[in-house]
C-alpha atoms as a PDB file:
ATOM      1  CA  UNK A   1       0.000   0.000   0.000  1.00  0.00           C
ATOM      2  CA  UNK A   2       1.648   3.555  -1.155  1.00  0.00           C
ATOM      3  CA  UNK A   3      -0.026   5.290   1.779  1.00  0.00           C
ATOM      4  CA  UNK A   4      -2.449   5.223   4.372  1.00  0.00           C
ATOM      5  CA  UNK A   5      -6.129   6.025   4.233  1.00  0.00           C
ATOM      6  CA  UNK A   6      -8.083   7.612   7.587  1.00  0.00           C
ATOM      7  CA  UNK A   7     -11.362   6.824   6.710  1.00  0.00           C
ATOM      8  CA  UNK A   8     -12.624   8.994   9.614  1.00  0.00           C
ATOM      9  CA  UNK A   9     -11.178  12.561   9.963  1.00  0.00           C
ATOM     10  CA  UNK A  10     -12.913  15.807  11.208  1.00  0.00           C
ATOM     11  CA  UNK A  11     -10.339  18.215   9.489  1.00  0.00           C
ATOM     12  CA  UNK A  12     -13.246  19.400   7.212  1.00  0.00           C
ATOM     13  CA  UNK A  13     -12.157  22.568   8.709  1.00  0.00           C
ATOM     14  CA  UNK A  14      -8.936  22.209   8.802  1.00  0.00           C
ATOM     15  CA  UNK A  15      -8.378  21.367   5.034  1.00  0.00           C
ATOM     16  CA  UNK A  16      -9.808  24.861   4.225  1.00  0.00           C
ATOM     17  CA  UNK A  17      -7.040  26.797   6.583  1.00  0.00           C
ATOM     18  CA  UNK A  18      -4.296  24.829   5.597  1.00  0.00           C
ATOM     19  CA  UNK A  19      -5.088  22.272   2.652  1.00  0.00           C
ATOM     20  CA  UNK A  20      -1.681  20.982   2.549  1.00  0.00           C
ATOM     21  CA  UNK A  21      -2.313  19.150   5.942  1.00  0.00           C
ATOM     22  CA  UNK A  22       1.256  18.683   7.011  1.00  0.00           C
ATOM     23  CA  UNK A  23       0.644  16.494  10.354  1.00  0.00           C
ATOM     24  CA  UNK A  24      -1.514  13.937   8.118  1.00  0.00           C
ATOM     25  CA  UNK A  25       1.064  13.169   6.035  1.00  0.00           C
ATOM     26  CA  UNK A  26       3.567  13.632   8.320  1.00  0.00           C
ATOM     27  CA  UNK A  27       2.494  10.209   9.479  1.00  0.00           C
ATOM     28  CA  UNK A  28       2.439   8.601   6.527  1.00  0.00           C
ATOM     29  CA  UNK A  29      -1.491   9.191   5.571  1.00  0.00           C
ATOM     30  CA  UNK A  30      -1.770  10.186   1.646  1.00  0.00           C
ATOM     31  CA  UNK A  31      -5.881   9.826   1.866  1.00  0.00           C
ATOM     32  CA  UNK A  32      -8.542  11.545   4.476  1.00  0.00           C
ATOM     33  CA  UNK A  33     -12.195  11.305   4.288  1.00  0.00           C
ATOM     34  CA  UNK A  34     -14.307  14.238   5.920  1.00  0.00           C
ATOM     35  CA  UNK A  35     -17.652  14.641   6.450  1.00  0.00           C
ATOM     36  CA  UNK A  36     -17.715  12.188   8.978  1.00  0.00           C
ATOM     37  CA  UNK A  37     -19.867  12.109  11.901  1.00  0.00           C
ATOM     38  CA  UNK A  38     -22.513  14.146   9.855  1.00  0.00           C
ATOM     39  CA  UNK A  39     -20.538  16.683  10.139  1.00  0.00           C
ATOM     40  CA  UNK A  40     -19.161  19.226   7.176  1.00  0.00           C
ATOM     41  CA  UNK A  41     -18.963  22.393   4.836  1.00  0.00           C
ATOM     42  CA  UNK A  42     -20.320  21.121   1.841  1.00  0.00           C
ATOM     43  CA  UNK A  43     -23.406  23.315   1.697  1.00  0.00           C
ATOM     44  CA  UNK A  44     -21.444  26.296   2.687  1.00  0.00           C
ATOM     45  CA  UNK A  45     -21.940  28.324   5.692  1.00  0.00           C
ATOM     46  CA  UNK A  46     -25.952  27.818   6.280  1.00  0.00           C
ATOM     47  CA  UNK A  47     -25.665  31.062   8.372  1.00  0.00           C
ATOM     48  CA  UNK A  48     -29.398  32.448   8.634  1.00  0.00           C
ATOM     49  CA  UNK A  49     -29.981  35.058  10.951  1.00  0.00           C
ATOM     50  CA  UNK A  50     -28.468  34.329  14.322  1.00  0.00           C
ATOM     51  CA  UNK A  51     -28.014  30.674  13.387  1.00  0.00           C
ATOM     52  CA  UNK A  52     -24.426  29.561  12.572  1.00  0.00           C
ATOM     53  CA  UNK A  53     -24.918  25.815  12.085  1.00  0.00           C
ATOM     54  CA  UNK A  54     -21.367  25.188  11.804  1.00  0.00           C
ATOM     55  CA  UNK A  55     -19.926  26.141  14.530  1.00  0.00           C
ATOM     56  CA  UNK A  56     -23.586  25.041  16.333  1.00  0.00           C
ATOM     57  CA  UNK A  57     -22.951  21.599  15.292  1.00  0.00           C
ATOM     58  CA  UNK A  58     -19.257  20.968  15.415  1.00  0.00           C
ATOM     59  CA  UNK A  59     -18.976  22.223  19.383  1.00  0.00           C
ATOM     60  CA  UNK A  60     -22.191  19.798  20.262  1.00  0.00           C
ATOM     61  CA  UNK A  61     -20.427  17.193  18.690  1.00  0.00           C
ATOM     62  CA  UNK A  62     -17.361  17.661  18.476  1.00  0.00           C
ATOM     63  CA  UNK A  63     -16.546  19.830  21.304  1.00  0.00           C
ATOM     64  CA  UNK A  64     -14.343  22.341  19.085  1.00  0.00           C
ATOM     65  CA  UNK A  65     -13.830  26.093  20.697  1.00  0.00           C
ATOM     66  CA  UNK A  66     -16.611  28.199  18.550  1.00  0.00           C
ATOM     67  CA  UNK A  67     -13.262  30.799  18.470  1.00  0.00           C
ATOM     68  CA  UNK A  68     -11.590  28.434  16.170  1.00  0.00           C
ATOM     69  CA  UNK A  69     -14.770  27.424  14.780  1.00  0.00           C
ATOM     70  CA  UNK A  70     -15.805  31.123  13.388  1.00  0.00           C
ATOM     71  CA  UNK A  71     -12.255  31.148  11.821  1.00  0.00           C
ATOM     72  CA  UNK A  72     -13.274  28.122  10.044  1.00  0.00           C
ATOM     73  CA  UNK A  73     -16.333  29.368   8.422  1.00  0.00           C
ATOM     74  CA  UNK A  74     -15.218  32.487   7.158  1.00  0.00           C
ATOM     75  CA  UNK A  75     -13.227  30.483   4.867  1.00  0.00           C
ATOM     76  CA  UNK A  76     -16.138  28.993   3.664  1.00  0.00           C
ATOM     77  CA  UNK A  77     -16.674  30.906   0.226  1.00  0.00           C
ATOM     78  CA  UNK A  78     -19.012  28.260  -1.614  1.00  0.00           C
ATOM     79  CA  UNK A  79     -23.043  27.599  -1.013  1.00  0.00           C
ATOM     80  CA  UNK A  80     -23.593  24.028  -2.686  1.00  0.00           C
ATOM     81  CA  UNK A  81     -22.052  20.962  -2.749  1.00  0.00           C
ATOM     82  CA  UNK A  82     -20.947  21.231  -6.081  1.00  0.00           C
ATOM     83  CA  UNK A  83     -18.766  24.157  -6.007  1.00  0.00           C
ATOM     84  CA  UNK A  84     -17.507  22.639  -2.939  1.00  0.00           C
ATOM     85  CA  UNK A  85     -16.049  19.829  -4.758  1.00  0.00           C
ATOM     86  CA  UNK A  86     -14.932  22.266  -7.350  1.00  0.00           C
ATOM     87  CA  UNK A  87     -12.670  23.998  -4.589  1.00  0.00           C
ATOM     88  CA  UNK A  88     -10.425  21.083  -3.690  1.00  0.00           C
ATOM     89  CA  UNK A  89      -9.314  21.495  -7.537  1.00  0.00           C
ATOM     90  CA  UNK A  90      -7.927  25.076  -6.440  1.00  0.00           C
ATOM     91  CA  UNK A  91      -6.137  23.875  -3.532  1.00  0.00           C
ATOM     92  CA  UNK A  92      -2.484  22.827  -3.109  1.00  0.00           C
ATOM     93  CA  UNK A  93      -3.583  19.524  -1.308  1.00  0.00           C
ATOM     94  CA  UNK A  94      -1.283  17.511   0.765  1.00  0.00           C
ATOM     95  CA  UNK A  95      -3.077  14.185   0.448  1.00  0.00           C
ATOM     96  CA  UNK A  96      -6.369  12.887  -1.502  1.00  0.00           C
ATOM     97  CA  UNK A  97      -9.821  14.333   0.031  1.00  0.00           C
ATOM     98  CA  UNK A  98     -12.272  11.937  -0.123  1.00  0.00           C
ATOM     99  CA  UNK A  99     -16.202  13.500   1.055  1.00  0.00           C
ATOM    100  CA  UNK A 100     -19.049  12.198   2.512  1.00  0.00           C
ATOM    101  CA  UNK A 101     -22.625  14.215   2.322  1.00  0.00           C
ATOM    102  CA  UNK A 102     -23.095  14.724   6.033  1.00  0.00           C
ATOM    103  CA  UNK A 103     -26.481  14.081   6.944  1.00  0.00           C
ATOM    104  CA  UNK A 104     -26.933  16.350  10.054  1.00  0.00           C
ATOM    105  CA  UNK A 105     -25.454  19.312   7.639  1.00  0.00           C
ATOM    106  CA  UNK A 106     -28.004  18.106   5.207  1.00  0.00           C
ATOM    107  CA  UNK A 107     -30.902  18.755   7.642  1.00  0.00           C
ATOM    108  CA  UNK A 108     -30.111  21.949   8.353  1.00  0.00           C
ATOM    109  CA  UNK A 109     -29.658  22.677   4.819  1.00  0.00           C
ATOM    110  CA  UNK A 110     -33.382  21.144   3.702  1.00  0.00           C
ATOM    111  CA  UNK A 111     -35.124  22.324   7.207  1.00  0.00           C
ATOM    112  CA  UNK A 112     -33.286  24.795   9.048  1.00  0.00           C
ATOM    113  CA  UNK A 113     -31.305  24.638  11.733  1.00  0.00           C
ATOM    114  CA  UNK A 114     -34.077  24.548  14.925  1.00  0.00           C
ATOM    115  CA  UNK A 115     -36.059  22.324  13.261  1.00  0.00           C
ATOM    116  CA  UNK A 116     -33.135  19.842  12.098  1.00  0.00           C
ATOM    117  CA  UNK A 117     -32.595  19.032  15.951  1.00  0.00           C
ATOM    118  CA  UNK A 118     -35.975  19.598  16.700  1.00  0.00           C
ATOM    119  CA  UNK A 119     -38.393  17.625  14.664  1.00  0.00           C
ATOM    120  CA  UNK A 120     -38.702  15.144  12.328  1.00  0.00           C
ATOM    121  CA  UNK A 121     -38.726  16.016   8.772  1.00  0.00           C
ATOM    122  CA  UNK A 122     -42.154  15.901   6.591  1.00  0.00           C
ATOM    123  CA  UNK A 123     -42.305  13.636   3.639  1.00  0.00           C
ATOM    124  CA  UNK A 124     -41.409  16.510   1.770  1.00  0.00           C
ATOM    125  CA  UNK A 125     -38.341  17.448   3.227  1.00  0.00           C
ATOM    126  CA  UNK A 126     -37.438  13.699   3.141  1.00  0.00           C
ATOM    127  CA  UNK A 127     -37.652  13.880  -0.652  1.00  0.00           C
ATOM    128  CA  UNK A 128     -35.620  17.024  -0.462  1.00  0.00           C
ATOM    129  CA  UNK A 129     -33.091  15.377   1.102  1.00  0.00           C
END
């Protein structure tokens, strides 16, 4: 095997501030895959109003300081998944990025933020998603 592959990373945010990930493949890891945890950045910010989702759901989960967390979104300069697949090609890359769709960010992204943690989706929304 050239490399190793860390099929469960949380440097979604990390990528962004430093893409060539130097720790990674420090150790010898040439592939990461984010969006684990149904956690990630692929819909872009999903700030609305007072709501930072983000930074919301990454320090329930994850625990992460919402200081380093607000650093993380503003570097967040896409709004759909496909332009944030289309950033990775911009991006001098240390080792492969391989995505999930994180389903918690996909919630907030078909229902809102509140209502993601609050209810359950309507059919609708379900076929949204």
């Amino acid at each position: 095997m050239p490399g190793l592959v860390d099929i469960h990373t949380h440097l979604n945010l990390e990528v962004d501030l430093d893409p060539r990930l130097p720790e990674v493949v420090r150790h010898g890891t040439t592939t990461v895959v984010v969006g684990n945890c149904s956690l990630g950045t692929c819909f872009g910010q999903q700030q609305e109003a007072d709501q930072n989702p983000i930074v919301d759901c990454f320090t329930r989960v994850e625990d992460i300081p919402k200081k380093a967390l607000h650093q993380c979104v503003q570097a967040v300069t896409w709004d759909n998944s496909a332009d944030y697949m289309d950033h990775f090609a911009q991006m001098p890359l240390g080792p492969n990025i391989g995505v999930f769709v994180p389903h918690s960010m996909l919630r907030v992204e078909v229902m809102g933020l509140q209502e993601s943690i609050t209810q359950d989706p309507t059919p609708a929304e379900l076929d949204r998603m």
